[in-house]
Protein backbone atom coordinates (compact mmCIF):
# COMPACT_ATOMS: atom_id res chain seq x y z
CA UNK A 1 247.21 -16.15 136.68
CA UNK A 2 247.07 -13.94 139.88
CA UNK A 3 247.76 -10.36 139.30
CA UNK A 4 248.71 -9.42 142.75
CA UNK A 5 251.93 -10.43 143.16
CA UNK A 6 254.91 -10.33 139.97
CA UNK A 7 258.00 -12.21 139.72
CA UNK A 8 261.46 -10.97 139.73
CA UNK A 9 261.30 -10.66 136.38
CA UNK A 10 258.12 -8.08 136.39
CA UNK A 11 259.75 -5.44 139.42
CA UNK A 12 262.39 -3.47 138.51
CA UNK A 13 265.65 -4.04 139.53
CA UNK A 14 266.51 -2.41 142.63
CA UNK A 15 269.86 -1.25 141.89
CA UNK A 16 267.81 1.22 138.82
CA UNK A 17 266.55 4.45 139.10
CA UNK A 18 263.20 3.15 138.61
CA UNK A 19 263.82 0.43 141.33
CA UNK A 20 265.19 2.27 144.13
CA UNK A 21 261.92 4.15 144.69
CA UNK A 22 259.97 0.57 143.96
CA UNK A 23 258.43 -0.83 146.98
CA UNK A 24 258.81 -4.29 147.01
CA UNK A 25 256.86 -7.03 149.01
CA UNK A 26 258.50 -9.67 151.35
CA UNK A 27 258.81 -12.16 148.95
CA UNK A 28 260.49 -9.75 145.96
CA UNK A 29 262.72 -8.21 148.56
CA UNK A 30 263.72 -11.76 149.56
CA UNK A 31 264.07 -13.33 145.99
CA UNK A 32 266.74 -10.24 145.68
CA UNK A 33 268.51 -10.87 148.33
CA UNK A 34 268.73 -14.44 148.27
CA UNK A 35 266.98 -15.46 151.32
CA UNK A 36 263.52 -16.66 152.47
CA UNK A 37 260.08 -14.16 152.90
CA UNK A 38 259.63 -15.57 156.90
CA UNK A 39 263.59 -14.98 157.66
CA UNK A 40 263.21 -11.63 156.05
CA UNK A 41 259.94 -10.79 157.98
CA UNK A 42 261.86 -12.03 161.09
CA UNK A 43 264.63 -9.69 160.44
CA UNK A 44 262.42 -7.06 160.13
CA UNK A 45 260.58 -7.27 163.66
CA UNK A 46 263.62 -7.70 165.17
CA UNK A 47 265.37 -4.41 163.46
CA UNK A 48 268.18 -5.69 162.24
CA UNK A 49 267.30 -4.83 158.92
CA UNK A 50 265.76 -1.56 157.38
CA UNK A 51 262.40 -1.24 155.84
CA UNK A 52 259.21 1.03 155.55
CA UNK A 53 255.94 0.41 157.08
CA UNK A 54 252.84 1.23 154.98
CA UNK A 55 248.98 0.45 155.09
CA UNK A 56 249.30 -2.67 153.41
CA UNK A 57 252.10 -4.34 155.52
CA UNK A 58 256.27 -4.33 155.18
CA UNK A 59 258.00 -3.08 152.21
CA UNK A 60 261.30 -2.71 151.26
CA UNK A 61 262.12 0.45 149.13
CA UNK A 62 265.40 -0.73 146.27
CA UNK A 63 267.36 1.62 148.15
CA UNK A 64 266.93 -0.41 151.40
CA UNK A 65 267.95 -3.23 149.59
CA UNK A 66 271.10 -1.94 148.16
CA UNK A 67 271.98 -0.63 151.25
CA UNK A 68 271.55 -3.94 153.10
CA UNK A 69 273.67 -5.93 150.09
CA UNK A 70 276.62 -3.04 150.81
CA UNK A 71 276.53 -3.66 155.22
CA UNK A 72 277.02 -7.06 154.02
CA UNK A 73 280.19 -6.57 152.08
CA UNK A 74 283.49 -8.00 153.13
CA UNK A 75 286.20 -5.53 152.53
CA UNK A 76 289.56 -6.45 151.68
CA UNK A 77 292.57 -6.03 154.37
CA UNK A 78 293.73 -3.05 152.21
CA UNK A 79 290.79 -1.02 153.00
CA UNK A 80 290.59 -1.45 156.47
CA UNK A 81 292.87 -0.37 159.40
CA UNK A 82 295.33 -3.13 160.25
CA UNK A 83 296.58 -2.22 163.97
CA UNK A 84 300.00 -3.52 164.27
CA UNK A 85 300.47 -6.41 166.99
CA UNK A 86 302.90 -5.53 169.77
CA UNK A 87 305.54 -8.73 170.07
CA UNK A 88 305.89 -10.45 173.26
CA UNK A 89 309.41 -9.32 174.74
């Protein structure tokens, strides 16, 4: 069994205390947020997505990934400003 890298199961979750200071490789970051390592990566060099640079490559902190799952909220109508539409006279 390799001991460098740990399955969801191992990290901490990232919305925890313990897991928002967690730096998690590619792959964990990706398991969390439902999408593949490479279109993560990608997302990364192209800076559409937040992350921290170290020594040993890309990371993403817990933090950084809770604050990607909120920009990707849809809010309800309620919550945002409706303009009114002008009728055609």
């Amino acid at each position: 069994m390799s001991t460098q890298t740990k399955t969801v199961e191992q990290v901490p979750n990232p919305a925890t205390p313990e897991g928002s200071i967690h730096l998690y490789t590619p792959e964990q970051a990706a398991e969390f947020l439902h999408t593949s390592a490479l279109q993560l990566k990608r997302s990364w060099y192209a800076r559409r997505v937040a992350y921290t640079a170290t020594a040993r490559g890309h990371r993403m902190t817990g933090a950084q990934i809770c604050e990607h799952i909120q920009a990707a909220a849809v809010r309800p109508l309620s919550e945002t400003k409706r303009v009114p539409r002008q009728r055609a006279a």
